[in-house]
PDB file of N, CA and C in Angstrom:
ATOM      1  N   UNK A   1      15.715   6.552   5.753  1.00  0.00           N
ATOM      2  CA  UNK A   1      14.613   6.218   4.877  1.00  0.00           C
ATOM      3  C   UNK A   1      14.935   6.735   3.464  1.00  0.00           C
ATOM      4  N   UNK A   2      14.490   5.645   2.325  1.00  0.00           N
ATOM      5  CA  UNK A   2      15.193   6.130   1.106  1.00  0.00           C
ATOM      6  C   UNK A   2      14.135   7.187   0.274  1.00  0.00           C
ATOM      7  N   UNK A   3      14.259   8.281   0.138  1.00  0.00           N
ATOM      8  CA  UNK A   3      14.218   9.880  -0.775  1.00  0.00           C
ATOM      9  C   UNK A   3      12.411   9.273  -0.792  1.00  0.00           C
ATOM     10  N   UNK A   4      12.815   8.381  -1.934  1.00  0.00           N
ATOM     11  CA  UNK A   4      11.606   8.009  -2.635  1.00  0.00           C
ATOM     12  C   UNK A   4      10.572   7.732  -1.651  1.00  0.00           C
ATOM     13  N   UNK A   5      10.785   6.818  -0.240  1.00  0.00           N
ATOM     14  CA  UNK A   5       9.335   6.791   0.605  1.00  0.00           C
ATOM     15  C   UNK A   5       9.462   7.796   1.622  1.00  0.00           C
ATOM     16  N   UNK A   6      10.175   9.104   1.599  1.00  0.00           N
ATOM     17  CA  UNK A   6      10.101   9.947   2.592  1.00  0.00           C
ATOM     18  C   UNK A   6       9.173  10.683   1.740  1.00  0.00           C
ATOM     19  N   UNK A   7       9.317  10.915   0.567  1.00  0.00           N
ATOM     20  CA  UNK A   7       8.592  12.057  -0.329  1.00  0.00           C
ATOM     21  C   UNK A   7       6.881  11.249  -0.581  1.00  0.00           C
ATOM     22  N   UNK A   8       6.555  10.267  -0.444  1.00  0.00           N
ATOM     23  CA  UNK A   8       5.774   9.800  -0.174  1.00  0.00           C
ATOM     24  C   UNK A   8       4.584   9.656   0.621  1.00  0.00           C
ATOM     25  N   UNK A   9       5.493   9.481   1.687  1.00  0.00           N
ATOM     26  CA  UNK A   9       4.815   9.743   3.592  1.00  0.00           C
ATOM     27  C   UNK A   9       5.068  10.872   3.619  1.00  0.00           C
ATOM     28  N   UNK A  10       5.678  12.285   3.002  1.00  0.00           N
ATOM     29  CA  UNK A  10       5.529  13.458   3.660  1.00  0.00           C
ATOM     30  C   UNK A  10       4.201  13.564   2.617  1.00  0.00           C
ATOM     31  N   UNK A  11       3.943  13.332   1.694  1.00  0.00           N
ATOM     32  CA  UNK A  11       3.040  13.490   0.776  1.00  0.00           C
ATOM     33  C   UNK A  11       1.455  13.477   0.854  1.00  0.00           C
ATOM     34  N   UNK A  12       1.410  12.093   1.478  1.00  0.00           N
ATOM     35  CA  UNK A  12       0.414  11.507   2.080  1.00  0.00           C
ATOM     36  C   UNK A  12      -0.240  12.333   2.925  1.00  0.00           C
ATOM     37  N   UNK A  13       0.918  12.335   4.469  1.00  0.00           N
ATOM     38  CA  UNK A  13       0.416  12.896   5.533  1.00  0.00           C
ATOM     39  C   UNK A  13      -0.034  14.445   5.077  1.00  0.00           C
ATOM     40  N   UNK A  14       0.638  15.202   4.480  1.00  0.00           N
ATOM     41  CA  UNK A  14       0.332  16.706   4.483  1.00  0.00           C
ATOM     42  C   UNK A  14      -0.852  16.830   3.746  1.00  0.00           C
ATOM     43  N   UNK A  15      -1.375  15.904   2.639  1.00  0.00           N
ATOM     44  CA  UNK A  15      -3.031  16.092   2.171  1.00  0.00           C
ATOM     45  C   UNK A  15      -4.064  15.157   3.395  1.00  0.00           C
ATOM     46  N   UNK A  16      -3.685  14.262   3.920  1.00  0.00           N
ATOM     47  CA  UNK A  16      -4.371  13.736   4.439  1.00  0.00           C
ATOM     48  C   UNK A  16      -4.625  14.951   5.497  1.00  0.00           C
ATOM     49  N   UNK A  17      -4.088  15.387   6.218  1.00  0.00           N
ATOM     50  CA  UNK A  17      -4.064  16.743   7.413  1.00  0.00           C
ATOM     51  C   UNK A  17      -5.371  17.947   6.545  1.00  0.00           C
ATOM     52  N   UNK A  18      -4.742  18.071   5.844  1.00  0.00           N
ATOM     53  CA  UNK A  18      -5.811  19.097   4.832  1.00  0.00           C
ATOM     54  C   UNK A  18      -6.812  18.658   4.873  1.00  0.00           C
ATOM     55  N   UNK A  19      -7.190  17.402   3.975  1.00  0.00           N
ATOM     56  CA  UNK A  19      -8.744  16.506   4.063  1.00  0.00           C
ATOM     57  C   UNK A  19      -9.319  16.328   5.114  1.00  0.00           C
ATOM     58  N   UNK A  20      -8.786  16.186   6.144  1.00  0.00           N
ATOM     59  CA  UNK A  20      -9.315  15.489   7.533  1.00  0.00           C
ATOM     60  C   UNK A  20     -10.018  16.851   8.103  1.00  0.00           C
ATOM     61  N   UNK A  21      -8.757  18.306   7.860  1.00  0.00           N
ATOM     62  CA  UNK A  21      -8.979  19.448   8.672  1.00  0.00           C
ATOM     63  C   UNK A  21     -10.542  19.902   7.751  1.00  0.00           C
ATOM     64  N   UNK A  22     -10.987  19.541   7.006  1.00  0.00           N
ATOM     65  CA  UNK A  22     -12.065  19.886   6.470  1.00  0.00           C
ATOM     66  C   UNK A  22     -13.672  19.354   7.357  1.00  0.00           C
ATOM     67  N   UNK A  23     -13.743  18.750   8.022  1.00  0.00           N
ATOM     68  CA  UNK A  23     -14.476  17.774   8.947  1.00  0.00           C
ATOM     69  C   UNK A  23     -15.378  17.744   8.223  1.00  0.00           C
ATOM     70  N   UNK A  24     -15.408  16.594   7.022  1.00  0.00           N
ATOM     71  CA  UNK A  24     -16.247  16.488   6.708  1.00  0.00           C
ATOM     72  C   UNK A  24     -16.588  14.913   6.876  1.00  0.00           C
ATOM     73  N   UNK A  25     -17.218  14.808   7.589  1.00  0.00           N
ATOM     74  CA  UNK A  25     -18.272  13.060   8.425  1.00  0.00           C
ATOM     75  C   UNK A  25     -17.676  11.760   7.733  1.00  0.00           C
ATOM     76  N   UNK A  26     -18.274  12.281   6.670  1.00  0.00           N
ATOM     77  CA  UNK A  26     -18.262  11.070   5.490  1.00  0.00           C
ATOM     78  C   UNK A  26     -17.039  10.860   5.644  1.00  0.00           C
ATOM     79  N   UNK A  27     -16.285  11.566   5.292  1.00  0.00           N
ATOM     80  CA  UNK A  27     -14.796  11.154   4.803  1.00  0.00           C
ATOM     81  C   UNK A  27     -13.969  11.045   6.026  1.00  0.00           C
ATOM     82  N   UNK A  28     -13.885  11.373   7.083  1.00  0.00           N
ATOM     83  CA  UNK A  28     -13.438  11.093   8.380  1.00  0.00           C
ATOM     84  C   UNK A  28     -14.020   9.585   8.538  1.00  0.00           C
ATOM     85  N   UNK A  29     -15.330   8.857   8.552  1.00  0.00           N
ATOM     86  CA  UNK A  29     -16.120   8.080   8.816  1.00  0.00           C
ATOM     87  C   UNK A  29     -15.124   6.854   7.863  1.00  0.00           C
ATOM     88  N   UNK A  30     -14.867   6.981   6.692  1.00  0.00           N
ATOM     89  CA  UNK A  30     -14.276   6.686   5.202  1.00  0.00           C
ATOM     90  C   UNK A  30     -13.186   6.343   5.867  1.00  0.00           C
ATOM     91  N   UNK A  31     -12.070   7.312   6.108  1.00  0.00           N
ATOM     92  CA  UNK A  31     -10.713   6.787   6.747  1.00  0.00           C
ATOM     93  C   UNK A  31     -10.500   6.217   7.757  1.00  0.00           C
ATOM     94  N   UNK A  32     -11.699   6.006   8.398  1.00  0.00           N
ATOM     95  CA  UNK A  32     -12.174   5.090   9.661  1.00  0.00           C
ATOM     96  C   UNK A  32     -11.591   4.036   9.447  1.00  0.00           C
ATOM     97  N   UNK A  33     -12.832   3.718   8.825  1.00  0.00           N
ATOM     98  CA  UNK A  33     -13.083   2.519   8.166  1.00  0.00           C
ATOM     99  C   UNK A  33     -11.604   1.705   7.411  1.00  0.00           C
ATOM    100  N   UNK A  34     -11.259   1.987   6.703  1.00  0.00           N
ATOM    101  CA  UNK A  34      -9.699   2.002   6.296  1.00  0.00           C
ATOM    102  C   UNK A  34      -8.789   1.495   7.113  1.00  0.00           C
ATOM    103  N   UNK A  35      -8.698   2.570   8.394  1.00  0.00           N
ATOM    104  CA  UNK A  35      -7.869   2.524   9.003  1.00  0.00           C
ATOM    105  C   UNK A  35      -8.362   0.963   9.868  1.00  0.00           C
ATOM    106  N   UNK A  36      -9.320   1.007  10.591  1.00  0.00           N
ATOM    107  CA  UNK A  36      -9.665  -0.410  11.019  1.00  0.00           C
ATOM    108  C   UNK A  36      -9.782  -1.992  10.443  1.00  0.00           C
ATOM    109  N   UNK A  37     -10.003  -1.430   8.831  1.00  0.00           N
ATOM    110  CA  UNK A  37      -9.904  -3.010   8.287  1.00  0.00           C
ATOM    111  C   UNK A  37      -8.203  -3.104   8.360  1.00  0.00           C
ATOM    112  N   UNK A  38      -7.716  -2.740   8.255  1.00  0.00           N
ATOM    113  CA  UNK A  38      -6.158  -3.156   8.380  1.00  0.00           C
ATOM    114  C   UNK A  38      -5.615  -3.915   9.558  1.00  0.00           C
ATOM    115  N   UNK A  39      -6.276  -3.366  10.709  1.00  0.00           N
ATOM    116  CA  UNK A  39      -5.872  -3.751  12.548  1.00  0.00           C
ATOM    117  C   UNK A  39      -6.321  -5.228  12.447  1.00  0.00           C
ATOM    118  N   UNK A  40      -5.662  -5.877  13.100  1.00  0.00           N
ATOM    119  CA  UNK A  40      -5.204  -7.623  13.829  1.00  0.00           C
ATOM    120  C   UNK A  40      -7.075  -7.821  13.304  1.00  0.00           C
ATOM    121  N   UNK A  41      -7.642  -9.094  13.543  1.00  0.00           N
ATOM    122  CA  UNK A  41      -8.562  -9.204  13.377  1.00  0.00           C
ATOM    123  C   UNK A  41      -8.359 -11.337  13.298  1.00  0.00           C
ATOM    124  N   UNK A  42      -9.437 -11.659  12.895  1.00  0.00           N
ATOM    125  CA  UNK A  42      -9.229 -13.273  12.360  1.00  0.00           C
ATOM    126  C   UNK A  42      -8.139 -13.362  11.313  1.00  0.00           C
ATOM    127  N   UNK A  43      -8.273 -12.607  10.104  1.00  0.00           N
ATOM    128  CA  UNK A  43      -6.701 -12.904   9.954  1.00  0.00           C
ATOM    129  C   UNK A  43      -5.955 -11.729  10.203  1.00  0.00           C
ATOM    130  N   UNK A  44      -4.760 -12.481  10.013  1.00  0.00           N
ATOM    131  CA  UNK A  44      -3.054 -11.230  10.334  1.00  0.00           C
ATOM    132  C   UNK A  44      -3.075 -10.254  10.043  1.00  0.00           C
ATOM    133  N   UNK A  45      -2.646  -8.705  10.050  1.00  0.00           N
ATOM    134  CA  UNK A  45      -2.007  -7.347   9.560  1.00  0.00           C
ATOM    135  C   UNK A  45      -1.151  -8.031   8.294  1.00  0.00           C
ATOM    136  N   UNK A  46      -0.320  -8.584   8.226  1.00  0.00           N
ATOM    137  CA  UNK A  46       0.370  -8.783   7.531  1.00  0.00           C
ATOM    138  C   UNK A  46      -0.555  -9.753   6.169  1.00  0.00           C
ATOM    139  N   UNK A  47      -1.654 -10.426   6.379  1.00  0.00           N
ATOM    140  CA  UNK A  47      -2.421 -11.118   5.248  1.00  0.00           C
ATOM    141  C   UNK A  47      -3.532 -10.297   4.725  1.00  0.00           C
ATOM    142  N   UNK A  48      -4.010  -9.024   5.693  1.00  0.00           N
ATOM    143  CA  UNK A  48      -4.648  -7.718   5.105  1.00  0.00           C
ATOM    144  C   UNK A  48      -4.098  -7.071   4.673  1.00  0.00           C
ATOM    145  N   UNK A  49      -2.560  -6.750   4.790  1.00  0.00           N
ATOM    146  CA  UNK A  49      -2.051  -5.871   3.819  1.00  0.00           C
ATOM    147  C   UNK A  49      -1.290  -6.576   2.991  1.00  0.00           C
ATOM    148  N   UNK A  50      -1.562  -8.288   2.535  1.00  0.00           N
ATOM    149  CA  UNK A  50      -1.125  -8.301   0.993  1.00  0.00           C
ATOM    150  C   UNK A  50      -2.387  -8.981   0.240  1.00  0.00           C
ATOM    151  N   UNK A  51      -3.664  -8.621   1.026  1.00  0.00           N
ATOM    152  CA  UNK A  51      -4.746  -8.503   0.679  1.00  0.00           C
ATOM    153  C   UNK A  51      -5.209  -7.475  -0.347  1.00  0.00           C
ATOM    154  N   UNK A  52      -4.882  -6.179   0.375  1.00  0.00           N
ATOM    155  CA  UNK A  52      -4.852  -4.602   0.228  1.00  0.00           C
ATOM    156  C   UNK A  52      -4.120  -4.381  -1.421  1.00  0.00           C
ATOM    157  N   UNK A  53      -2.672  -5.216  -0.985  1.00  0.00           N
ATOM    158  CA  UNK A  53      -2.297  -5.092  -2.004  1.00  0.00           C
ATOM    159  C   UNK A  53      -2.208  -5.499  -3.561  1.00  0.00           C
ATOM    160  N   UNK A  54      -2.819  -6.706  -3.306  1.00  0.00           N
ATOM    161  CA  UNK A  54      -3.673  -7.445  -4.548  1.00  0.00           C
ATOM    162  C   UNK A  54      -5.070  -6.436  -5.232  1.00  0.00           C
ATOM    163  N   UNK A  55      -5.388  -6.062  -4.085  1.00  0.00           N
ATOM    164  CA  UNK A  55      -6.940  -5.170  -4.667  1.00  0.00           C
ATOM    165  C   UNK A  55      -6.089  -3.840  -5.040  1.00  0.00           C
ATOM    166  N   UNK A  56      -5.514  -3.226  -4.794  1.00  0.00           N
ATOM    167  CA  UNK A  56      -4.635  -1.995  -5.187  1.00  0.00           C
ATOM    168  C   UNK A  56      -3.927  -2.081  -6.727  1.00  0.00           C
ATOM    169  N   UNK A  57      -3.210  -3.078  -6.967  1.00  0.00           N
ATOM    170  CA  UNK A  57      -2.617  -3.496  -7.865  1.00  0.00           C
ATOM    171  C   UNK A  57      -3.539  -3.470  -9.282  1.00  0.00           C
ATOM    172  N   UNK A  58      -5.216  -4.350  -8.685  1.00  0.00           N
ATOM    173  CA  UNK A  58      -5.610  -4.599  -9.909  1.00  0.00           C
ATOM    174  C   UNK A  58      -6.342  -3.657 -10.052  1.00  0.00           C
ATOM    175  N   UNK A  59      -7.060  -2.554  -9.097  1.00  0.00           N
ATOM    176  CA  UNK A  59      -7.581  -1.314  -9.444  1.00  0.00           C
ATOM    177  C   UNK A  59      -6.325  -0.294  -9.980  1.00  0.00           C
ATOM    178  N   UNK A  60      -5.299  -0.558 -10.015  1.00  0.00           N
ATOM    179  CA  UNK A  60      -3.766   0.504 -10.854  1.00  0.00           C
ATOM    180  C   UNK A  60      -4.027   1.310  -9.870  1.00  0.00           C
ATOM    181  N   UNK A  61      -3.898   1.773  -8.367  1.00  0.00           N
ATOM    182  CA  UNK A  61      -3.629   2.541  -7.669  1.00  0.00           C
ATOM    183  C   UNK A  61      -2.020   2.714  -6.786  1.00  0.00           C
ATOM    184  N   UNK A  62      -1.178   3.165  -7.805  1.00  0.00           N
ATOM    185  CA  UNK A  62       0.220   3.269  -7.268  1.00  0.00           C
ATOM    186  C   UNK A  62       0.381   3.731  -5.689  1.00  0.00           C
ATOM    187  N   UNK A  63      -0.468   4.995  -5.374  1.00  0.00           N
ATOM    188  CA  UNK A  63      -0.475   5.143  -4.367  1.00  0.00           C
ATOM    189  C   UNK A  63      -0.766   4.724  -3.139  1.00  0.00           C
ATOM    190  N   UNK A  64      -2.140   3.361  -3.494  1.00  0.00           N
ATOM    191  CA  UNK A  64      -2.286   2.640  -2.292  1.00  0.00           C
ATOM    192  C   UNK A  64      -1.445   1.291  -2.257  1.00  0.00           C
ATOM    193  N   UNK A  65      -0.874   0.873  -3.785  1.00  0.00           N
ATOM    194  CA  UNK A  65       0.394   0.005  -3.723  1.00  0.00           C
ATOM    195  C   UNK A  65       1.338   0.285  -2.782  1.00  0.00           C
ATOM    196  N   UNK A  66       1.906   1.774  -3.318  1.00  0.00           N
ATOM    197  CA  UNK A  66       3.275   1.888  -2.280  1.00  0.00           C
ATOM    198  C   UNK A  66       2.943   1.693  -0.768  1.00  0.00           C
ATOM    199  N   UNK A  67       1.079   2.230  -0.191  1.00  0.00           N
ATOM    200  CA  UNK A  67       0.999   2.092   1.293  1.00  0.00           C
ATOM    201  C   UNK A  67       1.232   0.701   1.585  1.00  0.00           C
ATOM    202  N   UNK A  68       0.509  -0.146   0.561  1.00  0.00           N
ATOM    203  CA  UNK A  68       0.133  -1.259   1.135  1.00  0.00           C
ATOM    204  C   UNK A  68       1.500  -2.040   1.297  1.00  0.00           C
ATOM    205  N   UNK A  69       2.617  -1.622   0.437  1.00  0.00           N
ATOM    206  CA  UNK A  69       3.879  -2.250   0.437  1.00  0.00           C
ATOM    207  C   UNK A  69       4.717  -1.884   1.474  1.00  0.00           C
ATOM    208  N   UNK A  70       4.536  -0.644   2.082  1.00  0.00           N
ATOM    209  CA  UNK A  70       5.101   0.073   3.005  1.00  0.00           C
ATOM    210  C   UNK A  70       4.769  -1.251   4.344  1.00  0.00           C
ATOM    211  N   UNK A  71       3.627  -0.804   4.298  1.00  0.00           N
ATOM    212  CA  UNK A  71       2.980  -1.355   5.740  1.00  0.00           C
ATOM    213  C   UNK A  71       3.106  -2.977   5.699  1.00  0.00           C
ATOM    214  N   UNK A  72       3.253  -3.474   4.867  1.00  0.00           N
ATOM    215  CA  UNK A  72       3.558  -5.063   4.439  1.00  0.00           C
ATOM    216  C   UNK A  72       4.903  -5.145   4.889  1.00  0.00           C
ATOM    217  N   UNK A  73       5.719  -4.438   4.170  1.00  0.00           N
ATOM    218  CA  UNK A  73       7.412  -4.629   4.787  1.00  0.00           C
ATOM    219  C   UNK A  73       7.724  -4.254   6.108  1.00  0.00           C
ATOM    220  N   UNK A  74       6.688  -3.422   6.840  1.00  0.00           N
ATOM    221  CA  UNK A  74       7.114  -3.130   8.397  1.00  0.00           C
ATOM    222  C   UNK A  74       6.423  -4.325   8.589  1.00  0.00           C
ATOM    223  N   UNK A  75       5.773  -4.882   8.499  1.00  0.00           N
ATOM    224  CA  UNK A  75       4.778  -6.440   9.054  1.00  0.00           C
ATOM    225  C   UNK A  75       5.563  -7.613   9.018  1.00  0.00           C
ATOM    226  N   UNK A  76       6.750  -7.596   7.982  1.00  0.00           N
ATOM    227  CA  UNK A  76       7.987  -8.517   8.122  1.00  0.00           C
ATOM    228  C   UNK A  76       7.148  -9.353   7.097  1.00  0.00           C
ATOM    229  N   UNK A  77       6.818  -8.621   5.785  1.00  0.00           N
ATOM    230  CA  UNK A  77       6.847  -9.677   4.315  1.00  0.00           C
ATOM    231  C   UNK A  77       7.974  -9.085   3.785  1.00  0.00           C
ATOM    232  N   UNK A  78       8.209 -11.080   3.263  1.00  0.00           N
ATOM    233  CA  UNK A  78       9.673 -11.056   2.455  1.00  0.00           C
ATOM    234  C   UNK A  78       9.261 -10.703   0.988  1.00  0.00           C
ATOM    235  N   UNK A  79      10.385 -10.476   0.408  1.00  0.00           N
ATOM    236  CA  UNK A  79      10.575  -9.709  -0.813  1.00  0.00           C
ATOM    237  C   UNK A  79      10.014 -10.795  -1.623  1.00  0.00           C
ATOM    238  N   UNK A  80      10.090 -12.364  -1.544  1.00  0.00           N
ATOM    239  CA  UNK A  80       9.290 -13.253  -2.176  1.00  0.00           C
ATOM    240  C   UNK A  80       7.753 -13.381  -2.457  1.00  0.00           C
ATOM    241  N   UNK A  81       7.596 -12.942  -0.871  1.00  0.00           N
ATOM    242  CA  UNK A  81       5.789 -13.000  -0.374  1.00  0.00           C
ATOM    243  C   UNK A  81       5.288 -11.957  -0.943  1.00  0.00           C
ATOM    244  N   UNK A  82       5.890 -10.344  -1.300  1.00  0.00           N
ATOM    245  CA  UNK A  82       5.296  -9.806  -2.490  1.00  0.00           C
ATOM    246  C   UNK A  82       5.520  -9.969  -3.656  1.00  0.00           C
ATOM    247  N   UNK A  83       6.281 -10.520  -4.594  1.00  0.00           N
ATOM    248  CA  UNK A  83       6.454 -10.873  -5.558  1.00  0.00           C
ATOM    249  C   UNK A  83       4.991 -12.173  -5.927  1.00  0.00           C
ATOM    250  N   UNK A  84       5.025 -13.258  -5.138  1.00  0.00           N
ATOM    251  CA  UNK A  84       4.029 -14.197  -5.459  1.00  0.00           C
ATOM    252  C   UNK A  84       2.654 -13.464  -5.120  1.00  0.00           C
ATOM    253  N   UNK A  85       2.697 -12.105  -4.126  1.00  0.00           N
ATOM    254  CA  UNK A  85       1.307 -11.906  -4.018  1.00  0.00           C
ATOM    255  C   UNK A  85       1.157 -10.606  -6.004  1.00  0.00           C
ATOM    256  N   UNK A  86       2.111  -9.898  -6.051  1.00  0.00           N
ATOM    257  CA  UNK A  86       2.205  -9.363  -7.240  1.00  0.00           C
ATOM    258  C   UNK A  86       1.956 -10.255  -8.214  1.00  0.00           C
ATOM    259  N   UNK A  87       1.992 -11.261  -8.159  1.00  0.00           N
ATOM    260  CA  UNK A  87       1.846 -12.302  -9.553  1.00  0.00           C
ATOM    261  C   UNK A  87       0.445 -12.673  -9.262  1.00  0.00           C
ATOM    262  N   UNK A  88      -0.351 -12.848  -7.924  1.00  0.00           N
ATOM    263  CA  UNK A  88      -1.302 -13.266  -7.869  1.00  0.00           C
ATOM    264  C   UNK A  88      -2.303 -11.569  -8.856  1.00  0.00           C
ATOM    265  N   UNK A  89      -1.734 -10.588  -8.183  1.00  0.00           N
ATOM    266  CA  UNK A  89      -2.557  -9.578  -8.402  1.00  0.00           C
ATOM    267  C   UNK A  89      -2.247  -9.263 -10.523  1.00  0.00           C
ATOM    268  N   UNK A  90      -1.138  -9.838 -10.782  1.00  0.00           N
ATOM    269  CA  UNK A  90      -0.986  -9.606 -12.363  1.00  0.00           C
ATOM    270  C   UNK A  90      -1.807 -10.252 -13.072  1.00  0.00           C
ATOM    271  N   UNK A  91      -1.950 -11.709 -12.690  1.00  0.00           N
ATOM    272  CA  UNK A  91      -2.932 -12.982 -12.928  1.00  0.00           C
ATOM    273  C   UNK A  91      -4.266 -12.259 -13.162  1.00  0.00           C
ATOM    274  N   UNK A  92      -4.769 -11.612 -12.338  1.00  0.00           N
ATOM    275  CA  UNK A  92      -6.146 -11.734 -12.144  1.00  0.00           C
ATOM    276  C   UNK A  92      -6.266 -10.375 -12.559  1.00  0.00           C
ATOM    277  N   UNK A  93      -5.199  -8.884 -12.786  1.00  0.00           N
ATOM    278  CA  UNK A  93      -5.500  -7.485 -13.464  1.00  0.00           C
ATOM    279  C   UNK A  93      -5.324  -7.893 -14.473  1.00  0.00           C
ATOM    280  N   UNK A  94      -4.394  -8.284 -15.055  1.00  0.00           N
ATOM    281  CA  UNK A  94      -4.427  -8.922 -16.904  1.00  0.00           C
ATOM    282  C   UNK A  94      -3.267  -7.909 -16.681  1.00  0.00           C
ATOM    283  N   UNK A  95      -2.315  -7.882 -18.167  1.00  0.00           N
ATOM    284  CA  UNK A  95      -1.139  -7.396 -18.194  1.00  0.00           C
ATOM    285  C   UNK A  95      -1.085  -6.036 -17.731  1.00  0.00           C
ATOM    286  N   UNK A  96      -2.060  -5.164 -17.936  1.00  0.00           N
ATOM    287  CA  UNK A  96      -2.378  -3.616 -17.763  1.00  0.00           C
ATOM    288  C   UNK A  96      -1.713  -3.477 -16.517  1.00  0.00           C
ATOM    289  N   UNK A  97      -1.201  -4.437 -15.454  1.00  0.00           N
ATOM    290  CA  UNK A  97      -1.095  -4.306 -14.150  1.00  0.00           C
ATOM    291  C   UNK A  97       0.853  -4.342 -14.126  1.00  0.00           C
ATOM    292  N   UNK A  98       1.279  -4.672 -15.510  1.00  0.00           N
ATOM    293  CA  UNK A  98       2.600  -4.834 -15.116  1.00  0.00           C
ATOM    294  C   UNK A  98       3.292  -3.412 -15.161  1.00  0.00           C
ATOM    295  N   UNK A  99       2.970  -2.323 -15.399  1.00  0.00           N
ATOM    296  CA  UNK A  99       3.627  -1.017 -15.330  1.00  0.00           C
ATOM    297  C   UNK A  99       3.504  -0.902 -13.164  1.00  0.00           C
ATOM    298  N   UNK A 100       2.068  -1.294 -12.808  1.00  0.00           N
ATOM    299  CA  UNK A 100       2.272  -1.219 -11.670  1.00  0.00           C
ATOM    300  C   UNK A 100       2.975  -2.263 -11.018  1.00  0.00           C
ATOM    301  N   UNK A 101       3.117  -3.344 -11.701  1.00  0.00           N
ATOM    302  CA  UNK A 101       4.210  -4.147 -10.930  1.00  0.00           C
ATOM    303  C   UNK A 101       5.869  -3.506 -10.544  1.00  0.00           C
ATOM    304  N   UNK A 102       5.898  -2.898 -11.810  1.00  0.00           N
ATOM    305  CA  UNK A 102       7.229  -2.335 -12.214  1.00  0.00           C
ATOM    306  C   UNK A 102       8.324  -1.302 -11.105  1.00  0.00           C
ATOM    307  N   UNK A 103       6.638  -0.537 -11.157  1.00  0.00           N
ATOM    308  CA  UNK A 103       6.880   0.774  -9.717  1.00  0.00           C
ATOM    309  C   UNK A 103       6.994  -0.069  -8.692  1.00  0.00           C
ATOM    310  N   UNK A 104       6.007  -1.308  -8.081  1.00  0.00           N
ATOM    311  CA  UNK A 104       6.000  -1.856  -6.904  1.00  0.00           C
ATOM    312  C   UNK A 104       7.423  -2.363  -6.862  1.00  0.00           C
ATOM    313  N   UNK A 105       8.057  -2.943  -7.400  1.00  0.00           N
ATOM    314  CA  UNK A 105       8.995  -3.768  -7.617  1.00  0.00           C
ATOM    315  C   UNK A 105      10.052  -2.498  -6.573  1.00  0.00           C
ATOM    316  N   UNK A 106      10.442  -1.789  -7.662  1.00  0.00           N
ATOM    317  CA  UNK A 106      11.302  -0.253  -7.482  1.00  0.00           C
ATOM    318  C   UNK A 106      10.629   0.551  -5.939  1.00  0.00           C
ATOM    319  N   UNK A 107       9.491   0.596  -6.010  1.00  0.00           N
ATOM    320  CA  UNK A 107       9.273   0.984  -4.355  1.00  0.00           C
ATOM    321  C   UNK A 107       9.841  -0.209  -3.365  1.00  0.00           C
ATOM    322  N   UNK A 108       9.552  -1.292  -3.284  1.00  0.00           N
ATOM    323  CA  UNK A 108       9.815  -2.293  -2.220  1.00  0.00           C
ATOM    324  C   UNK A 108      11.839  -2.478  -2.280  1.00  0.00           C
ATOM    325  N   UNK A 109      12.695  -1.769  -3.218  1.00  0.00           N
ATOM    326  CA  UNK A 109      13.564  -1.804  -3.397  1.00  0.00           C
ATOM    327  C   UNK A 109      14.140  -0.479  -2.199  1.00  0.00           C
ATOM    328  N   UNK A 110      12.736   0.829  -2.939  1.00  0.00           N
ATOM    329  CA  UNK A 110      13.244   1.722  -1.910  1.00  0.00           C
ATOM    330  C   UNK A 110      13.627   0.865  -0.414  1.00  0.00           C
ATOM    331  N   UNK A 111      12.260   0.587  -0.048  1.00  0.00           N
ATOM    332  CA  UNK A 111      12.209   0.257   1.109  1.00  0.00           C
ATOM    333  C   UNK A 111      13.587  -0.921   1.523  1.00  0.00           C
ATOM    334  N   UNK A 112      13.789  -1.359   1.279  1.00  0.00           N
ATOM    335  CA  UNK A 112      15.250  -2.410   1.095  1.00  0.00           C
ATOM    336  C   UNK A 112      16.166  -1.531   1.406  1.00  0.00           C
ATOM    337  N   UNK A 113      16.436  -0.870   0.588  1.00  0.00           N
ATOM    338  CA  UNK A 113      17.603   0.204   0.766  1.00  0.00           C
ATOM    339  C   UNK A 113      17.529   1.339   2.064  1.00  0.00           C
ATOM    340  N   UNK A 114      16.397   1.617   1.841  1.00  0.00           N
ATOM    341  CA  UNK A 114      15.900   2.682   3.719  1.00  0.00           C
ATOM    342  C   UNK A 114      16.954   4.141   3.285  1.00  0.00           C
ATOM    343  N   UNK A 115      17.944   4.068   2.330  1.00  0.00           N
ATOM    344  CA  UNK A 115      18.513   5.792   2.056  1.00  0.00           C
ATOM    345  C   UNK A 115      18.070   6.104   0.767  1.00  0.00           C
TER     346      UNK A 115
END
């Protein structure tokens, strides 16, 4: 796995462990929720997470970009199918969104590369 999404997923997981160990309802209830809109449903895993990633993009959240790109490329989207969904999400953030295109671009590269 390449540097860049190990430091990532160790990143993630070790605050998420912290937050969670706090038991607080809401926010357990919160990552629920999260976690279930993603699972199989009427449409695909793979059309919720370049769903995810259109709404990520145009709110500028790098961090739920890289998840949503993560979990998109284990779902078996091609490097095309985020690019046209990135253009859908540039379209509709207005240019402000191309610094996060930039990173997405360079994360989904990590992921390509895997060292």
């Amino acid at each position: 796995m390449h540097k860049k999404v190990q430091e990532f997923n160790d990143y993630r997981q070790k605050m998420n462990e912290k937050i969670l160990a706090t038991d607080n309802k809401v926010i357990k209830r919160i990552f629920n929720l999260d976690t279930n809109t993603y699972t199989e449903g009427h449409l695909s895993v793979k059309t919720k997470e370049l769903l995810g990633l259109v709404a990520s993009a145009v709110l500028r959240c790098d961090d739920c970009i890289a998840y949503h790109l993560e979990t998109a490329y284990k779902n078996g989207v091609t490097k095309e199918e985020m690019m046209e969904t990135m253009s859908i999400a540039t379209l509709v953030g207005g240019t402000i969104v191309i610094p996060h295109l930039r990173r997405a671009v360079e994360f989904w590269e990590a992921l390509e590369s895997g060292n």
